[in-house]
C-alpha atoms as a PDB file:
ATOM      1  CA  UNK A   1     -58.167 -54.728 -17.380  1.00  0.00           C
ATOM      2  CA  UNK A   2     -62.034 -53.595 -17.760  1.00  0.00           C
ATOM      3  CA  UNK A   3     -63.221 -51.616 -14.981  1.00  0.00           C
ATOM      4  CA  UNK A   4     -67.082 -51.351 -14.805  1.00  0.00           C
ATOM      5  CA  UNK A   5     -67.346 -47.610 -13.828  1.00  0.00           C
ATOM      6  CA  UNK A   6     -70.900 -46.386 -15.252  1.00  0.00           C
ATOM      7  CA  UNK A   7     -74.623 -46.333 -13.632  1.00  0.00           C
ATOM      8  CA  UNK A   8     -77.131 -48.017 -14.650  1.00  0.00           C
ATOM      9  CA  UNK A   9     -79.479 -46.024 -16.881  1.00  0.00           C
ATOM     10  CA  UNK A  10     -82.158 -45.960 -15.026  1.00  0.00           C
ATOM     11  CA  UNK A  11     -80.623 -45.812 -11.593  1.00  0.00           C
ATOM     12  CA  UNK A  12     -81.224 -42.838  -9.372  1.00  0.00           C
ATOM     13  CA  UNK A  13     -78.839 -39.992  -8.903  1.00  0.00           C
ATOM     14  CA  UNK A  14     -75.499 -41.409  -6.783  1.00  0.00           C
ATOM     15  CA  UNK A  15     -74.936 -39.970  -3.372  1.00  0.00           C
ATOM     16  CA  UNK A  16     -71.864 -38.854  -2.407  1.00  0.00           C
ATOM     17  CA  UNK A  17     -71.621 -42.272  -0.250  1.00  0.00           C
ATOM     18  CA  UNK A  18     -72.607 -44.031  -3.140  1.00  0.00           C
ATOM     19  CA  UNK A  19     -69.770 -42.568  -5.090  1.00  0.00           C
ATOM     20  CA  UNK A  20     -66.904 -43.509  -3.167  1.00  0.00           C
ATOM     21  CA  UNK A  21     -68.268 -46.948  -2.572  1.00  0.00           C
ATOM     22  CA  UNK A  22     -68.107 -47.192  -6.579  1.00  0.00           C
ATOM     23  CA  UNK A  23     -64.775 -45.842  -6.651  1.00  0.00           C
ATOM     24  CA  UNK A  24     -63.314 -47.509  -3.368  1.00  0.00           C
ATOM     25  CA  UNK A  25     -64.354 -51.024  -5.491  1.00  0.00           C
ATOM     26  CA  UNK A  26     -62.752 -49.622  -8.801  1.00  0.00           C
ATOM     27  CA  UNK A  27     -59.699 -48.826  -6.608  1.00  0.00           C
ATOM     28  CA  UNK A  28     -59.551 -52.532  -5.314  1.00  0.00           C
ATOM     29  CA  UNK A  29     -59.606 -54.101  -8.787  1.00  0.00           C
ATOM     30  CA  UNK A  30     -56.592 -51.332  -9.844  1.00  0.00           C
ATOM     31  CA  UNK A  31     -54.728 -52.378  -6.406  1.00  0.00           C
ATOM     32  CA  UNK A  32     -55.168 -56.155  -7.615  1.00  0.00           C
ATOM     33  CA  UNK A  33     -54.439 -56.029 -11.101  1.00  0.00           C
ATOM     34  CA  UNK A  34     -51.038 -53.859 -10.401  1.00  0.00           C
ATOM     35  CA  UNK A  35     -49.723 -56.534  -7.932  1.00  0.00           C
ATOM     36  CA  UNK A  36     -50.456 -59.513 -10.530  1.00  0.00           C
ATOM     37  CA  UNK A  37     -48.674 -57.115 -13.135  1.00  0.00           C
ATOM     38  CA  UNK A  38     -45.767 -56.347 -10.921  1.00  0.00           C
ATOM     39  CA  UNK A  39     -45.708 -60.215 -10.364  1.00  0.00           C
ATOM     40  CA  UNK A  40     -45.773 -61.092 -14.197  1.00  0.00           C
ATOM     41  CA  UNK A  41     -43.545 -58.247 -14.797  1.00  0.00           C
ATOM     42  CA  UNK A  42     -40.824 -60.712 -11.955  1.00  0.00           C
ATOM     43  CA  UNK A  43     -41.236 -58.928  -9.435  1.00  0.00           C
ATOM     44  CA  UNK A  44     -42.302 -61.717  -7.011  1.00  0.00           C
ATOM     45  CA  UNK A  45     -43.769 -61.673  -3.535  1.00  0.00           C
ATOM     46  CA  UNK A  46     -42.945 -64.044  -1.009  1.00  0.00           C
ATOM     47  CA  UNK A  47     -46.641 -64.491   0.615  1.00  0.00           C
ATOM     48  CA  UNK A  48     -50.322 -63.414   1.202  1.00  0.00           C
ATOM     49  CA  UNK A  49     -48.913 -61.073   3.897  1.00  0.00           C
ATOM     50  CA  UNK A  50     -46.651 -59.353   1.158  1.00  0.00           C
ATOM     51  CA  UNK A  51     -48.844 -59.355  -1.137  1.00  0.00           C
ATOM     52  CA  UNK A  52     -51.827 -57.754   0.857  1.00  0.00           C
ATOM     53  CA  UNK A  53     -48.723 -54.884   2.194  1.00  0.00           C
ATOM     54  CA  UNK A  54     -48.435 -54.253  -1.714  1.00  0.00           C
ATOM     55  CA  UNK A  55     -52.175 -53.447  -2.614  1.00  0.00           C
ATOM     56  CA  UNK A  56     -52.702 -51.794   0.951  1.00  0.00           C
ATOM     57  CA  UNK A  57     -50.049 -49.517  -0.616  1.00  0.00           C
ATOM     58  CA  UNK A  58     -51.624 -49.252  -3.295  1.00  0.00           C
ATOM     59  CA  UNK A  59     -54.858 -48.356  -1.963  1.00  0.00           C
ATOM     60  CA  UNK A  60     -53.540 -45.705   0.173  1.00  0.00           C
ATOM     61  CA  UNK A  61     -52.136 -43.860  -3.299  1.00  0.00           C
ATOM     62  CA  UNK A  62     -55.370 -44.241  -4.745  1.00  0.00           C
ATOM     63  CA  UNK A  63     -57.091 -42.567  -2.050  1.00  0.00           C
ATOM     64  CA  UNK A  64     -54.674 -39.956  -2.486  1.00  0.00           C
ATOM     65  CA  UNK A  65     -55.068 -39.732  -5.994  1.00  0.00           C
ATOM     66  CA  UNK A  66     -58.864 -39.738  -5.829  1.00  0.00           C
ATOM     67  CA  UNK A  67     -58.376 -36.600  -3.416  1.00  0.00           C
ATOM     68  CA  UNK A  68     -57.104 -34.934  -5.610  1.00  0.00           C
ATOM     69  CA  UNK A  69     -58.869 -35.874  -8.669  1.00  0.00           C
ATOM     70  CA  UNK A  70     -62.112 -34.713  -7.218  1.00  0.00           C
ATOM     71  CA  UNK A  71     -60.654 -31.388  -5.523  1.00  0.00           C
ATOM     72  CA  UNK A  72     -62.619 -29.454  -8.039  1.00  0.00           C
ATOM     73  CA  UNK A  73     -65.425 -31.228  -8.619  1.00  0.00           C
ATOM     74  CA  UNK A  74     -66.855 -31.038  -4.654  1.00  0.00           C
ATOM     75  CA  UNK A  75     -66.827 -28.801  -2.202  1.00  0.00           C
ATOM     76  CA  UNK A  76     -64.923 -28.785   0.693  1.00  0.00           C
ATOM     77  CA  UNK A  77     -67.827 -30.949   2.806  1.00  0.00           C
ATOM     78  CA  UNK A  78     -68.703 -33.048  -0.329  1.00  0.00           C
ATOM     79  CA  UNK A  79     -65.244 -34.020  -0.817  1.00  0.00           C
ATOM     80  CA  UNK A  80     -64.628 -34.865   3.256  1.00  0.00           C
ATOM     81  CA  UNK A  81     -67.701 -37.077   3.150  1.00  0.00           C
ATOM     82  CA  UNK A  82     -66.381 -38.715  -0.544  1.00  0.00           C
ATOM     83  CA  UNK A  83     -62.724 -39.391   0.927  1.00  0.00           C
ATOM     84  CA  UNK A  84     -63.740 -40.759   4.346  1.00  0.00           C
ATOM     85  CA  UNK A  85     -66.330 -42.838   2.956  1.00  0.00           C
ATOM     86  CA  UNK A  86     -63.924 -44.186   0.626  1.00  0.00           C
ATOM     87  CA  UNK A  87     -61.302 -44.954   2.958  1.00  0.00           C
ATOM     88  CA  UNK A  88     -64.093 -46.901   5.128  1.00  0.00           C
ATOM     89  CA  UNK A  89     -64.943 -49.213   2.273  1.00  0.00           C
ATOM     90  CA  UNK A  90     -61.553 -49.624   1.108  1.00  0.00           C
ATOM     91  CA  UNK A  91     -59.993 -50.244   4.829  1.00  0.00           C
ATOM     92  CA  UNK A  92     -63.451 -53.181   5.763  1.00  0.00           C
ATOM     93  CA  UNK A  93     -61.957 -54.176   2.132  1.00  0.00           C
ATOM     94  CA  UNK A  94     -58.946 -55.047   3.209  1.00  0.00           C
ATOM     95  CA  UNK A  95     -59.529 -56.063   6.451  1.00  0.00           C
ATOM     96  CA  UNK A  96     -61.783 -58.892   4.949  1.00  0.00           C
ATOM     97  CA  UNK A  97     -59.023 -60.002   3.469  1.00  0.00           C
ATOM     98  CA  UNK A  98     -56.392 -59.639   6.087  1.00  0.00           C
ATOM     99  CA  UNK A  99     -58.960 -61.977   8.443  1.00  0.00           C
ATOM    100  CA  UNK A 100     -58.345 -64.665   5.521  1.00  0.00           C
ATOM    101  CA  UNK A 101     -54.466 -64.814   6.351  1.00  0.00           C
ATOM    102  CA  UNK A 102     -54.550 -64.463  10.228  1.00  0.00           C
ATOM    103  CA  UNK A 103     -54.845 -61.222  10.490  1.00  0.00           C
ATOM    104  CA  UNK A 104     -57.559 -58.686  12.387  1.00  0.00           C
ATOM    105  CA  UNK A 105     -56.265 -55.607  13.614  1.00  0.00           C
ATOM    106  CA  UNK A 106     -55.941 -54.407   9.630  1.00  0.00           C
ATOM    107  CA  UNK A 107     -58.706 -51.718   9.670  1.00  0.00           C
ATOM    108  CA  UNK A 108     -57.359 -49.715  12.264  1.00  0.00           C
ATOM    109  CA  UNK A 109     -53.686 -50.359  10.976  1.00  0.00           C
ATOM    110  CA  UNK A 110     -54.753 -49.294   7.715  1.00  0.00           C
ATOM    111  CA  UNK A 111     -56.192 -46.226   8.949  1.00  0.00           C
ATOM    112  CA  UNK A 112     -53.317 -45.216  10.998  1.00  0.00           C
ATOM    113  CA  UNK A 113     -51.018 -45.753   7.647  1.00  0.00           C
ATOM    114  CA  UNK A 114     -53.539 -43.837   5.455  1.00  0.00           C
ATOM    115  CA  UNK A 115     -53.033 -40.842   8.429  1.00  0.00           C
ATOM    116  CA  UNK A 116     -49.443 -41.104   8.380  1.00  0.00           C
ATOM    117  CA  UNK A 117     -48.798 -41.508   4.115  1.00  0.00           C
ATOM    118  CA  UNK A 118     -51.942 -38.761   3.762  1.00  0.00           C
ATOM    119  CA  UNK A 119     -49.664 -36.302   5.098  1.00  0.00           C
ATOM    120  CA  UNK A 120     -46.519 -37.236   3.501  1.00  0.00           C
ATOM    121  CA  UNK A 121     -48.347 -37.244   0.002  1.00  0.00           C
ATOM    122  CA  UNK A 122     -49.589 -33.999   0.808  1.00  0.00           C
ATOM    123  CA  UNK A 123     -46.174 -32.166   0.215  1.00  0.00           C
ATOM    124  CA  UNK A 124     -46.225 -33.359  -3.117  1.00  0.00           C
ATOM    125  CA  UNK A 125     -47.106 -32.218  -6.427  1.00  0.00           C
ATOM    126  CA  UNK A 126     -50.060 -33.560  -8.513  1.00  0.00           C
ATOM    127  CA  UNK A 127     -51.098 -31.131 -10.803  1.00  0.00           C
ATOM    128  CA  UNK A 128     -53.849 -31.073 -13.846  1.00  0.00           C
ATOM    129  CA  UNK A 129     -54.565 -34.720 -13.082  1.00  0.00           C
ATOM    130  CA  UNK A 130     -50.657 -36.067 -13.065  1.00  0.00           C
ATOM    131  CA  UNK A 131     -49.059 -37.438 -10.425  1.00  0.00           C
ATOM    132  CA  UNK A 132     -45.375 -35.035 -10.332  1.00  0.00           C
ATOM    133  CA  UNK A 133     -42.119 -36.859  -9.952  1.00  0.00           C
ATOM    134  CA  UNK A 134     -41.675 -36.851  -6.479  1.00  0.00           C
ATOM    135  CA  UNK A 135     -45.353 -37.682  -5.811  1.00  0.00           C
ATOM    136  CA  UNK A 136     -44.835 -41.160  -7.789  1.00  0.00           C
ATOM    137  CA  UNK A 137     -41.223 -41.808  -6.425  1.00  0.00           C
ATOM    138  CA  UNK A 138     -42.675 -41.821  -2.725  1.00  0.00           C
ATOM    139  CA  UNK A 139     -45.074 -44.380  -3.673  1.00  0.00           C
ATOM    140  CA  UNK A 140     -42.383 -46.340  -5.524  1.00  0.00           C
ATOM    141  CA  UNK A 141     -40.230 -46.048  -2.075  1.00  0.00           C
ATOM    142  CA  UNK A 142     -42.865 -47.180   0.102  1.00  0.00           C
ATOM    143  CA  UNK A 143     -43.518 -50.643  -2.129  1.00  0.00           C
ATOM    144  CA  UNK A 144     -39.763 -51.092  -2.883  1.00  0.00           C
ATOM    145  CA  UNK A 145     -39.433 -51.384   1.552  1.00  0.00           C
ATOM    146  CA  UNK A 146     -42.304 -54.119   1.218  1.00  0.00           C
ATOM    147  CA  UNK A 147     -40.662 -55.762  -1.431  1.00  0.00           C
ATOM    148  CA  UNK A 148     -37.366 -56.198   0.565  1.00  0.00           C
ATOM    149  CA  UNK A 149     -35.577 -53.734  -1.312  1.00  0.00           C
ATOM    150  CA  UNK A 150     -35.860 -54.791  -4.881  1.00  0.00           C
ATOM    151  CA  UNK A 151     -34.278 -51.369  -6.330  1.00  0.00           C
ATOM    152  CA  UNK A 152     -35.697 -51.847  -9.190  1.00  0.00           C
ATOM    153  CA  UNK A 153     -39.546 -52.175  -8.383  1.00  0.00           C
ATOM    154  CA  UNK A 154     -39.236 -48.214  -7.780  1.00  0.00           C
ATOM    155  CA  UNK A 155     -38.659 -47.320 -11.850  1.00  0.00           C
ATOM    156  CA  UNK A 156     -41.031 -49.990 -12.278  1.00  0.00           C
ATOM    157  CA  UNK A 157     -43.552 -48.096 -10.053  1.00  0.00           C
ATOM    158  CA  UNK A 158     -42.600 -44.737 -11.308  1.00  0.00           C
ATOM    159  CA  UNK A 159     -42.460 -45.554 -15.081  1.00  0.00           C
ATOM    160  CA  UNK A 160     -45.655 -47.960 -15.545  1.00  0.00           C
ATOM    161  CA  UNK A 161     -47.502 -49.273 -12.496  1.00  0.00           C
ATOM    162  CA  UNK A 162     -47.989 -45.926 -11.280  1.00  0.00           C
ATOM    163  CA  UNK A 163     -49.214 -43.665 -14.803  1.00  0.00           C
ATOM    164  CA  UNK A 164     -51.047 -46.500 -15.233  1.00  0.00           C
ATOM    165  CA  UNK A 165     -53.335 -46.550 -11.843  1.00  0.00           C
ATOM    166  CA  UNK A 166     -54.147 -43.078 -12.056  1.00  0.00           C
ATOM    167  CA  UNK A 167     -55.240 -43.060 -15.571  1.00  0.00           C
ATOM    168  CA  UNK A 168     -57.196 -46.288 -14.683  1.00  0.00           C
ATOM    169  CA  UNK A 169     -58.826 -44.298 -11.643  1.00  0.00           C
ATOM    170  CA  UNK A 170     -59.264 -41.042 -13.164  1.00  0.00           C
ATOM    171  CA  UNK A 171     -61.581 -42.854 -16.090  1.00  0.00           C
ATOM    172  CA  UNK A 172     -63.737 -44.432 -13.551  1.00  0.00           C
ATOM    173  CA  UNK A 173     -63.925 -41.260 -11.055  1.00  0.00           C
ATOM    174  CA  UNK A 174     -65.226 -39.336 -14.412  1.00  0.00           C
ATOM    175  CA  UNK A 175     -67.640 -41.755 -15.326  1.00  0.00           C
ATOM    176  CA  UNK A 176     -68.707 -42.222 -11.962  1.00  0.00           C
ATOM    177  CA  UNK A 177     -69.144 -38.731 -11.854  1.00  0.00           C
ATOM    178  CA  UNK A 178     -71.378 -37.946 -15.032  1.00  0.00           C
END
């Protein structure tokens, strides 16, 4: 998967806004990609509903990877305005999307979600730009309920899906960030 992650030459200096806007789109194509992979990998979704329940999933771990991917690069105001701003553009994202299948009350829903899951992630480790064990197996949980139980989507999460979206995300948020 190519992600386009770098400015133009000659554009101005990114804002902050402009940033996460950048990185709420890379996050999208990540979210995408990892659901057709899971799906060529046999792990098959039943419908657009499941399948939208799987990349809102994970979106919310990207946001929470981004937040802490950035923790050192902005301050405490900078990185506020980065991770709200992203979680706007990813949630009207989303919510686009959700309209498509019936849908509308997904931007608020997603928000409530990204509230409740920002807290649980945020008793786990992620150190030195890795996701620990226990950070990973959550997110593995949380798409192994969407995906009726399918034990084995977990290891699947843990082992590839996962590694692989953050390294994805953490070479766009450092090119974005140049």
């Amino acid at each position: 998967m190519r992600i386009k992650s770098k400015w133009n030459k000659r554009a101005k200096p990114q804002s902050i806004e402009d940033i996460a806007k950048a990185v709420g789109f890379i996050s999208w194509q990540i979210a995408t990609n990892s659901l057709l992979e899971l799906e060529n990998n046999g792990y098959e979704s039943n419908d657009q509903t499941q399948r939208l329940q799987i990349i809102q999933e994970f979106l919310i771990f990207l946001i929470q990877v981004a937040d802490r991917l950035v923790y050192e690069q902005l301050d405490t105001e900078q990185r506020q305005s980065f991770i709200t701003n992203l979680a706007i553009h990813v949630a009207n994202t989303l919510a686009d999307n959700q309209i498509d299948i019936g849908y509308s009350e997904g931007k608020k829903d997603f928000i409530n979600l990204l509230n409740q899951r920002s807290e649980d992630y945020s008793e786990l480790n992620f150190k030195d730009g890795e996701a620990g064990f226990d950070f990973l197996r959550y997110f593995g949980e949380q798409v192994t309920i969407i995906m009726q139980n399918n034990r084995f989507i977990s290891q699947q999460i843990v082992d590839i899906e996962g590694p692989d979206a953050i390294q994805r995300l953490q070479k766009g948020i450092n090119e974005l960030f140049v």
